[in-house]
Protein backbone atom coordinates (compact mmCIF):
# COMPACT_ATOMS: atom_id res chain seq x y z
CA UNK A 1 40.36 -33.65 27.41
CA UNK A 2 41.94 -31.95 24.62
CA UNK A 3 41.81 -33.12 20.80
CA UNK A 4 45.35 -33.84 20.98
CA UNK A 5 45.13 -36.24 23.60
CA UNK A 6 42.29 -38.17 22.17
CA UNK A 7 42.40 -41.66 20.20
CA UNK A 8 40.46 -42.00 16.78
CA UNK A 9 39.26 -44.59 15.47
CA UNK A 10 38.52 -44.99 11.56
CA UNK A 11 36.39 -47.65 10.61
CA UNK A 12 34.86 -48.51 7.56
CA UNK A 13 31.31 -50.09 6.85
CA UNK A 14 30.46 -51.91 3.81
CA UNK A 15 27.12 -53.56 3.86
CA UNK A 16 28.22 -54.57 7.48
CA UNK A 17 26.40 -52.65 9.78
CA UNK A 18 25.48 -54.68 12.31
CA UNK A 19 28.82 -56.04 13.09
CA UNK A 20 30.48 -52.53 12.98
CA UNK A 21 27.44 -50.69 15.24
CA UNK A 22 28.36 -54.36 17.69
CA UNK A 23 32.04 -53.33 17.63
CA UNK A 24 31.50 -49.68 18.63
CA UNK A 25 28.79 -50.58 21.08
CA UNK A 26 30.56 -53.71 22.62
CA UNK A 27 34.34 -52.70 22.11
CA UNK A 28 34.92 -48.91 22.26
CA UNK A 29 32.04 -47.59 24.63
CA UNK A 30 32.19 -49.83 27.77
CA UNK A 31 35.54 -48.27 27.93
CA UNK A 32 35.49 -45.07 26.55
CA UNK A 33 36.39 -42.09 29.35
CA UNK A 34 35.94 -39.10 26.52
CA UNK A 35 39.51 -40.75 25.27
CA UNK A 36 38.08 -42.19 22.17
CA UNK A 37 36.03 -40.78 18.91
CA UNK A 38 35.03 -42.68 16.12
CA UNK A 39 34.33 -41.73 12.74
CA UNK A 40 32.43 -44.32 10.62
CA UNK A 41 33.00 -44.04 6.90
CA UNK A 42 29.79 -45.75 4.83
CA UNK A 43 31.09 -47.45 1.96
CA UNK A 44 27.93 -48.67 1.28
CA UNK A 45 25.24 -49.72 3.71
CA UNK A 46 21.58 -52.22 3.30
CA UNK A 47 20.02 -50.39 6.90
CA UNK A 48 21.85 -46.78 7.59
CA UNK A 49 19.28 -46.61 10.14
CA UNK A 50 21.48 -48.59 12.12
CA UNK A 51 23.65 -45.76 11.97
CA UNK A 52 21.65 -42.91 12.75
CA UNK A 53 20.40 -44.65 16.02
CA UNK A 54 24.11 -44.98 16.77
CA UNK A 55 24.92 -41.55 16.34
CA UNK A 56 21.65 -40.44 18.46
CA UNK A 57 22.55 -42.82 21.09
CA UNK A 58 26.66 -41.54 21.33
CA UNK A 59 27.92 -37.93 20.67
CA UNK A 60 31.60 -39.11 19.82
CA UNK A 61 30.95 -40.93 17.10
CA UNK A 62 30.42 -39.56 13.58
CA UNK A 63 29.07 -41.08 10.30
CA UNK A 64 30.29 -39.84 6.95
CA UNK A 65 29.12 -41.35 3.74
CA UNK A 66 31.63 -41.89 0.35
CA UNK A 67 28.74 -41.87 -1.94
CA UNK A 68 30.75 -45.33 -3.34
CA UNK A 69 32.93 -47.71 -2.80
CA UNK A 70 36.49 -46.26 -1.34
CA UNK A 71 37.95 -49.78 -0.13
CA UNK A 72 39.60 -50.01 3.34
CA UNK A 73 42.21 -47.26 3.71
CA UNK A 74 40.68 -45.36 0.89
CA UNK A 75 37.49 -44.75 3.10
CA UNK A 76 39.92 -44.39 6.25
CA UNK A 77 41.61 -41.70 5.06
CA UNK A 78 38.32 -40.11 4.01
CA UNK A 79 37.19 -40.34 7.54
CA UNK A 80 40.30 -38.66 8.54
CA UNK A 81 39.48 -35.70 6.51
CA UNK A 82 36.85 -35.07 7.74
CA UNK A 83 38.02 -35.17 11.44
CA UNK A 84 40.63 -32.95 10.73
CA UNK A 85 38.18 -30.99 9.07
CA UNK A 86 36.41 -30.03 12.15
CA UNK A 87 39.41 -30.46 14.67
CA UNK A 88 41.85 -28.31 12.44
CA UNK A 89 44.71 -31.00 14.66
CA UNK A 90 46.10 -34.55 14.53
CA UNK A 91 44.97 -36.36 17.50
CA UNK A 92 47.34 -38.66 19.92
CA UNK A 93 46.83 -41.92 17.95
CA UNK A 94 44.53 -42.82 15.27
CA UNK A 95 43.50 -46.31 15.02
CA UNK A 96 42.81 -47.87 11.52
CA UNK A 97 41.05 -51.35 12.27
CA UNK A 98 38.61 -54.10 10.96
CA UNK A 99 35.56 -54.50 12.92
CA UNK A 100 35.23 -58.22 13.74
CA UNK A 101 37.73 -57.86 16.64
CA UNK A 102 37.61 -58.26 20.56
CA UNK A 103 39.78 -56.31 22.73
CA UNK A 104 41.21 -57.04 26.07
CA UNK A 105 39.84 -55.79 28.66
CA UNK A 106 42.57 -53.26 29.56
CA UNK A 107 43.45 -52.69 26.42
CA UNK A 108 43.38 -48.71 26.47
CA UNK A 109 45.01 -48.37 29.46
CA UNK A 110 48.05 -50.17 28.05
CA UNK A 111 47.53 -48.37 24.79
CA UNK A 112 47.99 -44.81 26.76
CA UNK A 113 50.86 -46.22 28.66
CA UNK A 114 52.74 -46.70 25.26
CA UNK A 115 51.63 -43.36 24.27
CA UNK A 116 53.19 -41.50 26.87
CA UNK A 117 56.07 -44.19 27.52
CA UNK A 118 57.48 -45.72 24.39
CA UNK A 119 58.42 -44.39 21.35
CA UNK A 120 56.76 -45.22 17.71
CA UNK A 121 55.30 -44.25 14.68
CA UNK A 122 53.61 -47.12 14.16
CA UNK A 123 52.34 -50.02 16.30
CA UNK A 124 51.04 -53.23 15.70
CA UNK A 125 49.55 -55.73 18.39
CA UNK A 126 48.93 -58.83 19.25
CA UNK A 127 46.59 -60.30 17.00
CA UNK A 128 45.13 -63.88 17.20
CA UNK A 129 43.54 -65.11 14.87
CA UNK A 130 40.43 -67.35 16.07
CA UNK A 131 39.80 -69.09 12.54
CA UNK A 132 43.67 -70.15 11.44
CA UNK A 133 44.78 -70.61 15.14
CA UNK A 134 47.87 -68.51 15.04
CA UNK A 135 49.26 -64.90 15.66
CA UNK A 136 49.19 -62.58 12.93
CA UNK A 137 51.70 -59.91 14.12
CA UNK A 138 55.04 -59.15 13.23
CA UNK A 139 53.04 -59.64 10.23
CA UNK A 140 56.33 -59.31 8.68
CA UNK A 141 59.49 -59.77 10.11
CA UNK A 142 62.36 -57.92 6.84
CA UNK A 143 61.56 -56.60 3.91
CA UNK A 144 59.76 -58.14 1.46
CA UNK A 145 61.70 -59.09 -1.44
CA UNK A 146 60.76 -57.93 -5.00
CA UNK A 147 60.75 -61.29 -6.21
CA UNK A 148 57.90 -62.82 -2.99
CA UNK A 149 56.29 -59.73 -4.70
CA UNK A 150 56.32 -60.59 -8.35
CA UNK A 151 55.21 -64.26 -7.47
CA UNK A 152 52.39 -62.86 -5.12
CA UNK A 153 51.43 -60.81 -8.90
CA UNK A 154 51.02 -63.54 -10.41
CA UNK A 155 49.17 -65.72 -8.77
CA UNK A 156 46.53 -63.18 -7.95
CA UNK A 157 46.50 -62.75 -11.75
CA UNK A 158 44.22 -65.93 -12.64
CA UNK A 159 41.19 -66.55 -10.15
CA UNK A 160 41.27 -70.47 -10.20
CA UNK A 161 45.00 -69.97 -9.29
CA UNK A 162 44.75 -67.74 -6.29
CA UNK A 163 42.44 -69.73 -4.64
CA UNK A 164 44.40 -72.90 -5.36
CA UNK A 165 47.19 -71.11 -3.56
CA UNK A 166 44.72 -69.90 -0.72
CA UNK A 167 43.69 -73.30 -0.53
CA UNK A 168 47.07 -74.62 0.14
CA UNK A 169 47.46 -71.67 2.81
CA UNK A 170 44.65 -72.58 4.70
CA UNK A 171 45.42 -76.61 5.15
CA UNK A 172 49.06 -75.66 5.80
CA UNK A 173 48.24 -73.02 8.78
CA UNK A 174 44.52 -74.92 10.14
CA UNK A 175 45.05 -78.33 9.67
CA UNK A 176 49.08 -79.36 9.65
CA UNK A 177 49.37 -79.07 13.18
CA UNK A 178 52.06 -76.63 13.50
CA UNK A 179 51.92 -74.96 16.45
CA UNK A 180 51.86 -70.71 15.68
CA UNK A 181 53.02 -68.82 19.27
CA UNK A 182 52.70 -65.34 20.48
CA UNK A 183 56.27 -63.70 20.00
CA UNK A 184 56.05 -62.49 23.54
CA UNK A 185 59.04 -59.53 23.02
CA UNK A 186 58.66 -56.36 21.69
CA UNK A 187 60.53 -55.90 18.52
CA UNK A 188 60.65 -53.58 14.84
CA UNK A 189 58.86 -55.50 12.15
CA UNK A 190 59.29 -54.82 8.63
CA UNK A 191 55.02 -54.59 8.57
CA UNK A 192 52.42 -54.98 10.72
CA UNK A 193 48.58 -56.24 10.09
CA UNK A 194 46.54 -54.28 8.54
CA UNK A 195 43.07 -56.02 10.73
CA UNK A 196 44.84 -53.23 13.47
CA UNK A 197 47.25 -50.76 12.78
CA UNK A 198 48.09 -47.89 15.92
CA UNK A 199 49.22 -44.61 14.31
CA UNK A 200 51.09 -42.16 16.78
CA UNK A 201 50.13 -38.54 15.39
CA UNK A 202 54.21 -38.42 14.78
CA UNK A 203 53.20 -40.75 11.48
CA UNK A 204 51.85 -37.99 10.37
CA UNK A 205 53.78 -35.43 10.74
CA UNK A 206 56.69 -36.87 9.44
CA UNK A 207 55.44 -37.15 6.44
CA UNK A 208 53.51 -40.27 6.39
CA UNK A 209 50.38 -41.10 4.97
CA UNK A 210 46.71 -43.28 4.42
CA UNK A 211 46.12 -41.94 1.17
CA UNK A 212 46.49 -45.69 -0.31
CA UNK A 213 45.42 -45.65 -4.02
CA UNK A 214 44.63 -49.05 -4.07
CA UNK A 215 41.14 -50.27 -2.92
CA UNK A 216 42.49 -53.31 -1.35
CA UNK A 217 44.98 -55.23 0.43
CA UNK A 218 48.70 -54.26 0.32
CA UNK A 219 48.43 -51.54 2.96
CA UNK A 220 50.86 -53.10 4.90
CA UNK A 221 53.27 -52.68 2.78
CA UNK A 222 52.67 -49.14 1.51
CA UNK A 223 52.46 -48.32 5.54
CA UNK A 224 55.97 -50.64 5.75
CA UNK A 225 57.70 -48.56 2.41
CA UNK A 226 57.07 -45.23 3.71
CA UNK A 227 58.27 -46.52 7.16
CA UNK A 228 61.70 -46.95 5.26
CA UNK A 229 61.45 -44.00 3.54
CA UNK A 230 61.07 -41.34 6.33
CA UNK A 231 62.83 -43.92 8.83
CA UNK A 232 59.67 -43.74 11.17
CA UNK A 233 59.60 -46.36 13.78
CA UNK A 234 57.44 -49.83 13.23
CA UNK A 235 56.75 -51.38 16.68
CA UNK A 236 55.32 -54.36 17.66
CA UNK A 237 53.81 -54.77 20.56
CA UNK A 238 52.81 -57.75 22.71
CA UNK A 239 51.06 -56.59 26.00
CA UNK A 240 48.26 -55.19 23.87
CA UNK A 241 46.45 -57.73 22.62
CA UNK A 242 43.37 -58.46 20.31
CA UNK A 243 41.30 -61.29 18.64
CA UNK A 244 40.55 -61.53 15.51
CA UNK A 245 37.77 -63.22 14.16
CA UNK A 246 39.04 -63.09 10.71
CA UNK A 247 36.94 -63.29 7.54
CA UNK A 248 33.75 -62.28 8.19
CA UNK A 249 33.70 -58.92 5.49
CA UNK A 250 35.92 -60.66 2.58
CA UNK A 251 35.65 -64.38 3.00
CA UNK A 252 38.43 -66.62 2.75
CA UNK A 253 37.97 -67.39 -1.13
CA UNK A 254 37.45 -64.63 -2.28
CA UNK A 255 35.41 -63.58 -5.31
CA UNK A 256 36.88 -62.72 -8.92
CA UNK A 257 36.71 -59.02 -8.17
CA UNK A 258 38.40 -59.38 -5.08
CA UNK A 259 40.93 -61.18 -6.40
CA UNK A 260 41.49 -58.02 -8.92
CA UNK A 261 41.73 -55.50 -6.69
CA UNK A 262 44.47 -57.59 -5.26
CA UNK A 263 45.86 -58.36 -8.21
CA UNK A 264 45.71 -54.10 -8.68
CA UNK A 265 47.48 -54.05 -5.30
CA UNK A 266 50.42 -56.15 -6.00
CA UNK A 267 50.79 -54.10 -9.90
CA UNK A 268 50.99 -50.74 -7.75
CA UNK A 269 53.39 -51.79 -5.18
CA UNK A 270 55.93 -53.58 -7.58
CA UNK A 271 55.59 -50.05 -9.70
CA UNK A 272 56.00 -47.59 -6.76
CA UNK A 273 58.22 -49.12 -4.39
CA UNK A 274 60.24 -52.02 -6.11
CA UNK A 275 61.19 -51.01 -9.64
CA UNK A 276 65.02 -51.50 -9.17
């Protein structure tokens, strides 16, 4: 199998080993077939040896360490250097995802269906969320207006205030008893989550980019802006599906330097993408 038929995934450890070497081992391998290669980038780890077992045990998977801190699609995009370093090639699909996710069990033979079947740029799946009870893609539906934005600023601006409002967020979505289904038709979202995003290698070579400046949150809508930009085409896509057992690297209250590096996220989005 050729590089450029492969799918690559890029994940990112920080001081979660064990959950990302159960991902790899439980998620990718059982149903691997020489499609899939992973590179692991270490943001930060408490037992690398973890790793280096890992990489013993499979030959497709690589481990390549940031030295610090690089945030999600910061150390994703470092990953994908250095795949392309020793490829020289963009692969079929690259696959930027969080780690505390379950795939079904057919999931990459859908996945290579769409690949040779249905045009995109970018894909987003089915996610379900196992902790708020609801489906998480189209994450969103239009264009976020600069105004949402602007109000989003400022609440992540003050700690106490953020996690009033993700206090509020939480009761409304876990405990008000609305009932969140699966949008069961395929359809072109503004964004889709950032827990999965499916890049077709056309992303790329359009013009479109990981390099996210921000270490944070908001990739969704840098992805989403450059999607406008270069009019690449955001899919979502309900016959692959995931769950997502949400929360388990961040927490849901987050702490008061998480809350700045969203609060970072917002100030570079507003500045880049919604200044008129």
């Amino acid at each position: 199998m050729t590089d450029q038929s492969k799918i690559v995934f890029l994940l990112v450890n920080y001081y979660n080993e064990e959950e990302v070497c159960s991902f790899v081992t439980e998620q990718l391998q059982p149903h691997k077939n020489n499609l899939i290669e992973v590179v692991i980038t270490d943001n930060g780890s408490k037992n690398p040896s973890l790793f280096i077992e890992l990489i013993k045990k499979y030959s497709s998977i690589a481990l390549v360490s940031s030295n610090n801190n690089l945030g999600y699609f910061g150390a994703a995009n470092f990953g994908l250097t250095h795949f392309l370093s020793q490829h020289k090639q963009y692969p079929q699909a690259i696959i930027i995802c969080n780690t505390d996710i379950n795939l079904q069990a057919d999931f990459f033979g859908v996945l290579q269906n769409k690949l040779s079947t249905q045009k995109f740029d970018v894909l987003g799946p089915s996610i379900y969320s196992s902790f708020l009870k609801y489906y998480q893609n189209p994450y969103i539906t239009s264009r976020i207006t600069k105004n949402k934005l602007k109000f989003l600023h400022t609440v992540s601006s003050n700690y106490w205030l953020y996690s009033l409002f993700t206090l509020y967020h939480v009761i409304k979505t876990k405990f008000s008893g609305r009932t969140y289904t699966k949008q069961t038709t395929a359809s072109n979202p503004y964004a889709v989550h950032g827990s999965f995003i499916i890049f077709n290698k056309t992303f790329f070579e359009k013009g479109g980019s990981i390099n996210y400046p921000s270490v944070l949150f908001g990739e969704e809508i840098f992805i989403a802006e450059q999607a406008l930009k270069l009019n690449l085409k955001m899919v979502y896509e309900p016959t692959l599906q995931i769950e997502h057992h949400e929360h388990t690297t961040t927490g849901i209250f987050k702490s008061k330097k998480t809350v700045a590096y969203l609060h970072q996220s917002y100030t570079y989005l507003l500045k880049t993408y919604f200044t008129n």
